[in-house]
N, C-alpha and C. Protein backbone atom coordinates (compact mmCIF):
# COMPACT_ATOMS: atom_id res chain seq x y z
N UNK A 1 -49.07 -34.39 7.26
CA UNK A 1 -47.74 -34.67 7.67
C UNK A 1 -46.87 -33.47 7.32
N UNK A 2 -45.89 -32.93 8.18
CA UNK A 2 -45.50 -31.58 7.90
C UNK A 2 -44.12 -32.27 7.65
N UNK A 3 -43.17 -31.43 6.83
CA UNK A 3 -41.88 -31.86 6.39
C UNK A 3 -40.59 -31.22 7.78
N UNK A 4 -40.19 -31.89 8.16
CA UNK A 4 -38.93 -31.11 9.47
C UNK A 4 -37.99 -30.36 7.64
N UNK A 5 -37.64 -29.29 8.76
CA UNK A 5 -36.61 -28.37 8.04
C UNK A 5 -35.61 -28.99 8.11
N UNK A 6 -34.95 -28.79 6.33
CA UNK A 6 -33.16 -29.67 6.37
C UNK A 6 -32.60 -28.78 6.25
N UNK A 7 -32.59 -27.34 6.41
CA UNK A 7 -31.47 -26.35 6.75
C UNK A 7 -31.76 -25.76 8.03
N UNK A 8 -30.64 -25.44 8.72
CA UNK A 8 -30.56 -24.81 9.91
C UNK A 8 -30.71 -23.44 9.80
N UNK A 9 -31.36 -22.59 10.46
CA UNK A 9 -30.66 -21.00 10.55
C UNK A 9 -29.38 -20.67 11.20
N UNK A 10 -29.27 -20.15 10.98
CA UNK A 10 -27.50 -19.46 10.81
C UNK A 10 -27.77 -17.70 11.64
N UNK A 11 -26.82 -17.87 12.54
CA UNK A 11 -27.67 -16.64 13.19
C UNK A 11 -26.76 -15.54 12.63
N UNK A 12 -26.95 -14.36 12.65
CA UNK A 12 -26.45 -13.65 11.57
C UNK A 12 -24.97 -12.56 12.61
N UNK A 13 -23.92 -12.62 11.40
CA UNK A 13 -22.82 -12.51 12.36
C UNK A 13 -22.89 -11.09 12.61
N UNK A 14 -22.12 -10.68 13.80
CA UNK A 14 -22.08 -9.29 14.03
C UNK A 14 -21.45 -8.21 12.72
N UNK A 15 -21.89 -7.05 12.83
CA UNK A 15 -21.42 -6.32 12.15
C UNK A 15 -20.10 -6.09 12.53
N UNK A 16 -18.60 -5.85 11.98
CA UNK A 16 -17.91 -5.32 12.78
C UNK A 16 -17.55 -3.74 11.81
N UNK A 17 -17.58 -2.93 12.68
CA UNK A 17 -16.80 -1.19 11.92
C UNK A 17 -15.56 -1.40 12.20
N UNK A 18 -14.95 -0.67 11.05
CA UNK A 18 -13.67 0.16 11.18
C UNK A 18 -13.25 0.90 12.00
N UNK A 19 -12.77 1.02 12.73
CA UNK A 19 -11.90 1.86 13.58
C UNK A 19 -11.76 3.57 12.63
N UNK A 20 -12.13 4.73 13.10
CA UNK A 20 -12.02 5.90 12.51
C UNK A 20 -10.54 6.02 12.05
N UNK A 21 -9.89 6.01 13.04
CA UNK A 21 -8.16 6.19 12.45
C UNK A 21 -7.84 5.12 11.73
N UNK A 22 -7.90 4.24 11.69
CA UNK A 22 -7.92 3.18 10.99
C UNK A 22 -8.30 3.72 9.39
N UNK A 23 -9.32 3.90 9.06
CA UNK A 23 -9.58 4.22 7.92
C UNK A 23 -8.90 5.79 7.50
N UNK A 24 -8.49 6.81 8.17
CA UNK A 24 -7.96 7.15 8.65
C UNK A 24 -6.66 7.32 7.51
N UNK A 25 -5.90 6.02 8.57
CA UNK A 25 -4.82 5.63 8.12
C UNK A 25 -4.53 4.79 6.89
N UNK A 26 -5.65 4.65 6.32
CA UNK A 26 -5.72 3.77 5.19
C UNK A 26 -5.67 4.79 4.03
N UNK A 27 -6.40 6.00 3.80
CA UNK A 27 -6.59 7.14 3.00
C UNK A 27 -5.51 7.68 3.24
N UNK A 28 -4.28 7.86 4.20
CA UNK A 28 -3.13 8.37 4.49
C UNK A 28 -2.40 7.60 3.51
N UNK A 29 -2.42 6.14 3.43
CA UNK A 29 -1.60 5.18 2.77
C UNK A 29 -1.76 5.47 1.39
N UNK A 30 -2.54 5.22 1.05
CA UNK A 30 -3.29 5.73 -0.34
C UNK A 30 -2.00 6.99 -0.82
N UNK A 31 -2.98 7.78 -0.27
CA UNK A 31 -1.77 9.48 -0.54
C UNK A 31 -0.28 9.31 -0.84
N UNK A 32 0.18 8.88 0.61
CA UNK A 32 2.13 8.17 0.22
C UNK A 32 2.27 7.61 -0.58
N UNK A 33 1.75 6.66 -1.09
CA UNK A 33 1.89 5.31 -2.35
C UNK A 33 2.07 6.84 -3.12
N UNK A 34 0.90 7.14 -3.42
CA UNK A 34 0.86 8.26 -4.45
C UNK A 34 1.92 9.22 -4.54
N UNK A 35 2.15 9.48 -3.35
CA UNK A 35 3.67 10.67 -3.54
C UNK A 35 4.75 10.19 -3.84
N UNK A 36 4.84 8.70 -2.77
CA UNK A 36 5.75 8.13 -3.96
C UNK A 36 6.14 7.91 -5.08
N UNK A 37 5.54 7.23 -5.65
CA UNK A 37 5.00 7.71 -7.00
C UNK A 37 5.61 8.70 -8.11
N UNK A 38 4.92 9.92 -7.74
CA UNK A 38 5.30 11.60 -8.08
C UNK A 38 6.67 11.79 -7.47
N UNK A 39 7.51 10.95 -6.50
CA UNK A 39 8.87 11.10 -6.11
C UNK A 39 9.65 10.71 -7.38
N UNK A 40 9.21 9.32 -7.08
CA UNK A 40 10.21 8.80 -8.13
C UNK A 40 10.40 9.08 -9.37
N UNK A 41 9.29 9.38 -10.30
CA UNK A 41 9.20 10.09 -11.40
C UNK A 41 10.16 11.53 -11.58
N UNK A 42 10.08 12.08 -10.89
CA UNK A 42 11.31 13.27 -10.23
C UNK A 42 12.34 12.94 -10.29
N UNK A 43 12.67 11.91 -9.14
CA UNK A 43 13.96 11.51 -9.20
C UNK A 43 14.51 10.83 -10.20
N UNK A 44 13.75 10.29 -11.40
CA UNK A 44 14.41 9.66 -12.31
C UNK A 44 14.42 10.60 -13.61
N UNK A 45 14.03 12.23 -13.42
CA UNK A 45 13.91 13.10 -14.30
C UNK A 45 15.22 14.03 -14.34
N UNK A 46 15.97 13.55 -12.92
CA UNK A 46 17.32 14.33 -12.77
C UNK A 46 18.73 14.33 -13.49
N UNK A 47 18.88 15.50 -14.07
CA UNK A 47 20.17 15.13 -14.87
C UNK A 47 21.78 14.75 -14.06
N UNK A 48 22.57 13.86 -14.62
CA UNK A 48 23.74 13.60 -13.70
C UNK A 48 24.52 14.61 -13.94
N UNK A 49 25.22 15.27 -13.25
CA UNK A 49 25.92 16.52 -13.42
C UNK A 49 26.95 16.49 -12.52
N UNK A 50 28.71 16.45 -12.84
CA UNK A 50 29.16 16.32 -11.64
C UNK A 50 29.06 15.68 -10.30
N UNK A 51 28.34 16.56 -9.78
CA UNK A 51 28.25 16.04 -7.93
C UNK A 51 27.24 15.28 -7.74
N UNK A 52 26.13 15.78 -8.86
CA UNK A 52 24.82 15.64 -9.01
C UNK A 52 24.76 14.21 -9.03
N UNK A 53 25.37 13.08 -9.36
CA UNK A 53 25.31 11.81 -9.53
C UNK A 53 24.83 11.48 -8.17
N UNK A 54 26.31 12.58 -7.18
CA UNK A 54 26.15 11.91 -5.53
C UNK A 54 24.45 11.85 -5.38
N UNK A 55 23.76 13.23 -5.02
CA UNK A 55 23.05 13.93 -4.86
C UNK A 55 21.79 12.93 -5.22
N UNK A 56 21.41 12.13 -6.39
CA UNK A 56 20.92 11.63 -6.91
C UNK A 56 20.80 9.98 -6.45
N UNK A 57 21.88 10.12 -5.90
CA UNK A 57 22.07 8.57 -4.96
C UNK A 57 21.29 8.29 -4.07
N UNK A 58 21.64 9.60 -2.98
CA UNK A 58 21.36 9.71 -1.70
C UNK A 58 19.94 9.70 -1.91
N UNK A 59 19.50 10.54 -2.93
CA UNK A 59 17.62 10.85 -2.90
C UNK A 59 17.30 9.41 -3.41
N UNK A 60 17.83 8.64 -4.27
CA UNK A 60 17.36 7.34 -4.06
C UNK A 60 17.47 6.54 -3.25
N UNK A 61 18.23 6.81 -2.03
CA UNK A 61 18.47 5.74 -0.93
C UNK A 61 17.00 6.51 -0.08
N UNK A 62 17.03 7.87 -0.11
CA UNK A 62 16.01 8.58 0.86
C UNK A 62 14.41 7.67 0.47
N UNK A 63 14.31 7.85 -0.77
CA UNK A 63 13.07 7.75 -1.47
C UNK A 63 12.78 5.49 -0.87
N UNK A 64 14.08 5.13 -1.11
CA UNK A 64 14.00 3.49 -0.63
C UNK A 64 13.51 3.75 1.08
N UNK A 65 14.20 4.36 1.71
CA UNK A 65 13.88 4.28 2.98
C UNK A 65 12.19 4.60 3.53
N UNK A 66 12.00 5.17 2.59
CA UNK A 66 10.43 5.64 2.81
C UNK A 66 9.53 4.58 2.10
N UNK A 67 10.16 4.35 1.18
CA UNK A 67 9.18 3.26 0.36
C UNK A 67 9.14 1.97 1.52
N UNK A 68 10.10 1.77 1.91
CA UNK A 68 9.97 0.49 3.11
C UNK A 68 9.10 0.81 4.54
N UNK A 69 8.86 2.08 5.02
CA UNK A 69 8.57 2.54 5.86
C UNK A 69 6.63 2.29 5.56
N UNK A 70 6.27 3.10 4.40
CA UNK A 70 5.38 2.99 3.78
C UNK A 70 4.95 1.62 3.66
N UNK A 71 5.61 0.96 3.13
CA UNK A 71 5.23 -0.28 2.60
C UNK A 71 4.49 -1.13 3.97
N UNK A 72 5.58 -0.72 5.26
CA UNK A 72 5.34 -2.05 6.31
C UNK A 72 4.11 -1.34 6.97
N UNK A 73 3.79 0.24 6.74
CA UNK A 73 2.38 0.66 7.23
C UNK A 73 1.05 -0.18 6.53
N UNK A 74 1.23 -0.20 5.55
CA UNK A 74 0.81 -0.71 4.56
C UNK A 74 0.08 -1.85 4.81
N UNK A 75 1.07 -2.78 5.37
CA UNK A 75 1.01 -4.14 5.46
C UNK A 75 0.18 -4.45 6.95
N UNK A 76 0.45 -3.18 7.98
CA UNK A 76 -0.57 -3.11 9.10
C UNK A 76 -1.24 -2.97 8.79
N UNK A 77 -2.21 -2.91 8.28
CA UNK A 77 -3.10 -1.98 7.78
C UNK A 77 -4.16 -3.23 7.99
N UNK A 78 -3.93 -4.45 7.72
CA UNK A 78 -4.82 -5.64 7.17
C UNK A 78 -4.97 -6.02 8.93
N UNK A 79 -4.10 -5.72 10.10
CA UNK A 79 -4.40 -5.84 11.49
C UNK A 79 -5.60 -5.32 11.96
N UNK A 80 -5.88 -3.52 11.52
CA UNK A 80 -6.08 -2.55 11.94
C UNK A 80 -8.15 -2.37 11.41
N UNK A 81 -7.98 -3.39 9.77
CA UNK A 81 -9.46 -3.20 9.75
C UNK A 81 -10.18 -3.89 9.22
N UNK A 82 -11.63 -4.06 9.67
CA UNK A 82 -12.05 -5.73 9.16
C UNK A 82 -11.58 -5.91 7.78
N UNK A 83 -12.26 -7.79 7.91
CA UNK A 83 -12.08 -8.44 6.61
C UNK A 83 -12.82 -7.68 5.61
N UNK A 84 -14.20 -7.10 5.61
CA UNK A 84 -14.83 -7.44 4.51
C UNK A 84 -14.96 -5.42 4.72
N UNK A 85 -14.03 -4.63 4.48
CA UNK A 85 -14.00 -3.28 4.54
C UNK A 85 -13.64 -2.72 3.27
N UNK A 86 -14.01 -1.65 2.56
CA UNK A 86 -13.49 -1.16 1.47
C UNK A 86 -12.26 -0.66 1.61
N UNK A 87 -11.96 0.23 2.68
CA UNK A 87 -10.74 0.35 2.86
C UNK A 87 -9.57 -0.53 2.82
N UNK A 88 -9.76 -1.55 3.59
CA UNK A 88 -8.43 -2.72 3.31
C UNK A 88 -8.62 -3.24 2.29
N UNK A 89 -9.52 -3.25 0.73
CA UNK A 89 -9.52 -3.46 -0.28
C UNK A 89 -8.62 -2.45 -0.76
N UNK A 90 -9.56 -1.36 -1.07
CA UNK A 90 -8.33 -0.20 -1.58
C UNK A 90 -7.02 -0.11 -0.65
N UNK A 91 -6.80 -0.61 0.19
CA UNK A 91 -5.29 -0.70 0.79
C UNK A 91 -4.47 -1.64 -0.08
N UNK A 92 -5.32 -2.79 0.10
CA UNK A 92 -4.75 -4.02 -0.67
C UNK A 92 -3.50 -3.86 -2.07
N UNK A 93 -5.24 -3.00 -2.95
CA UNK A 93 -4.63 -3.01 -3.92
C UNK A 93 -3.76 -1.77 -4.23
N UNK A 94 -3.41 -0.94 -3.40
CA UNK A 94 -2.44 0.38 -3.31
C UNK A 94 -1.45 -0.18 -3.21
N UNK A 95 -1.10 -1.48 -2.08
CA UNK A 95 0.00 -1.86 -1.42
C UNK A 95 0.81 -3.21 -2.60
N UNK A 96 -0.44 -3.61 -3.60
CA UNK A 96 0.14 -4.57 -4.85
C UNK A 96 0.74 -3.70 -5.88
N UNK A 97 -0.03 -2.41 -6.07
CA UNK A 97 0.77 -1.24 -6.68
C UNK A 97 2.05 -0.89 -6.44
N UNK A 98 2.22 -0.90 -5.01
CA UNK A 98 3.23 -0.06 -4.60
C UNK A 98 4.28 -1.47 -4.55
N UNK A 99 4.12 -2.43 -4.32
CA UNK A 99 4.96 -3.59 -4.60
C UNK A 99 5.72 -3.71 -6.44
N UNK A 100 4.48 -3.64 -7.21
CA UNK A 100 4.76 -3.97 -8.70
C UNK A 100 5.57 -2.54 -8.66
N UNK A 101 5.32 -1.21 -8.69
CA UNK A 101 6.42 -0.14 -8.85
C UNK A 101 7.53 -0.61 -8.11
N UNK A 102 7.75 -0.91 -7.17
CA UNK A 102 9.26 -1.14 -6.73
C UNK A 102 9.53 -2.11 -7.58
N UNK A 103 9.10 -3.57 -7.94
CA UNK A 103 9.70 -4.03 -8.50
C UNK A 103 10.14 -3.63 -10.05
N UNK A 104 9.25 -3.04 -10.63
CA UNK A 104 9.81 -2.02 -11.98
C UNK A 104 10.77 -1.38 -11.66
N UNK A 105 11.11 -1.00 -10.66
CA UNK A 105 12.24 -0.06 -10.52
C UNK A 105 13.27 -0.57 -10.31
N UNK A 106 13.46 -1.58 -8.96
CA UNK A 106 14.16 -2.44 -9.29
C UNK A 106 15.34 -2.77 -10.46
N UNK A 107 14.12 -3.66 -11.15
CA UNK A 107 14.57 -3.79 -12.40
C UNK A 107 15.12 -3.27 -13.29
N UNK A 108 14.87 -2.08 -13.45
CA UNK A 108 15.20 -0.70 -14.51
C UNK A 108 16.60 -0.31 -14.19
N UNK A 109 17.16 -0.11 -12.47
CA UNK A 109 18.40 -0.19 -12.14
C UNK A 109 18.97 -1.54 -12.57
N UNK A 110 18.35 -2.72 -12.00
CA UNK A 110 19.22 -3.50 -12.21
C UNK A 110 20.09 -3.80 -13.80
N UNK A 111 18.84 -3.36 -14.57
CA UNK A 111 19.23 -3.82 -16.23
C UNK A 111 20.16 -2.25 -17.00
N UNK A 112 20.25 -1.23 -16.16
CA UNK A 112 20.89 -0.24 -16.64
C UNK A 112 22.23 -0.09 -17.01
């Protein structure tokens, strides 16, 4: 008497690749987070001097405008390449980085 099989096979799912620019654009993301980064550290190394306060404004409004720009690339990024990719891992966690630094910063103005 032979036993019937109680599991099914499961046919095995396609591979899917990354898109070249795609990954691409993910190692691009990486980099910005990072310059950001090395921005802000700069910009918060600047002495206020006179005008210099202005000066110091503006490069923090510059440095916000990019951080948002960055950020919403960022957030494409999870469109652009499969689920189970190293890249949108290391995106992931660049883009939780780059979230927790803004919010430190944030903060640091807000409590100043």
């Amino acid at each position: 008497m032979q036993r019937a099989a109680t599991h099914t096979m499961q046919e095995p799912q396609p591979v899917v690749t990354a898109r070249p620019w795609a990954m691409g654009l993910a190692l691009a993301y990486v980099v910005a987070v990072l310059v950001l980064f090395v921005l802000a550290g700069r910009i918060m190394g600047l002495q206020c001097e006179n005008f210099g306060c202005m000066g110091i404004g503006v490069a923090w409004m510059a440095w916000t405008a990019i951080y948002v720009f960055v950020l919403g690339w960022g957030s494409l990024l999870g469109r652009w390449l499969p689920a189970r990719n190293t890249f949108l891992r290391l995106a992931r966690v660049t883009r939780l980085a780059q979230l927790l630094s803004g919010l430190v910063l944030l903060a640091m103005w807000l409590l100043r």
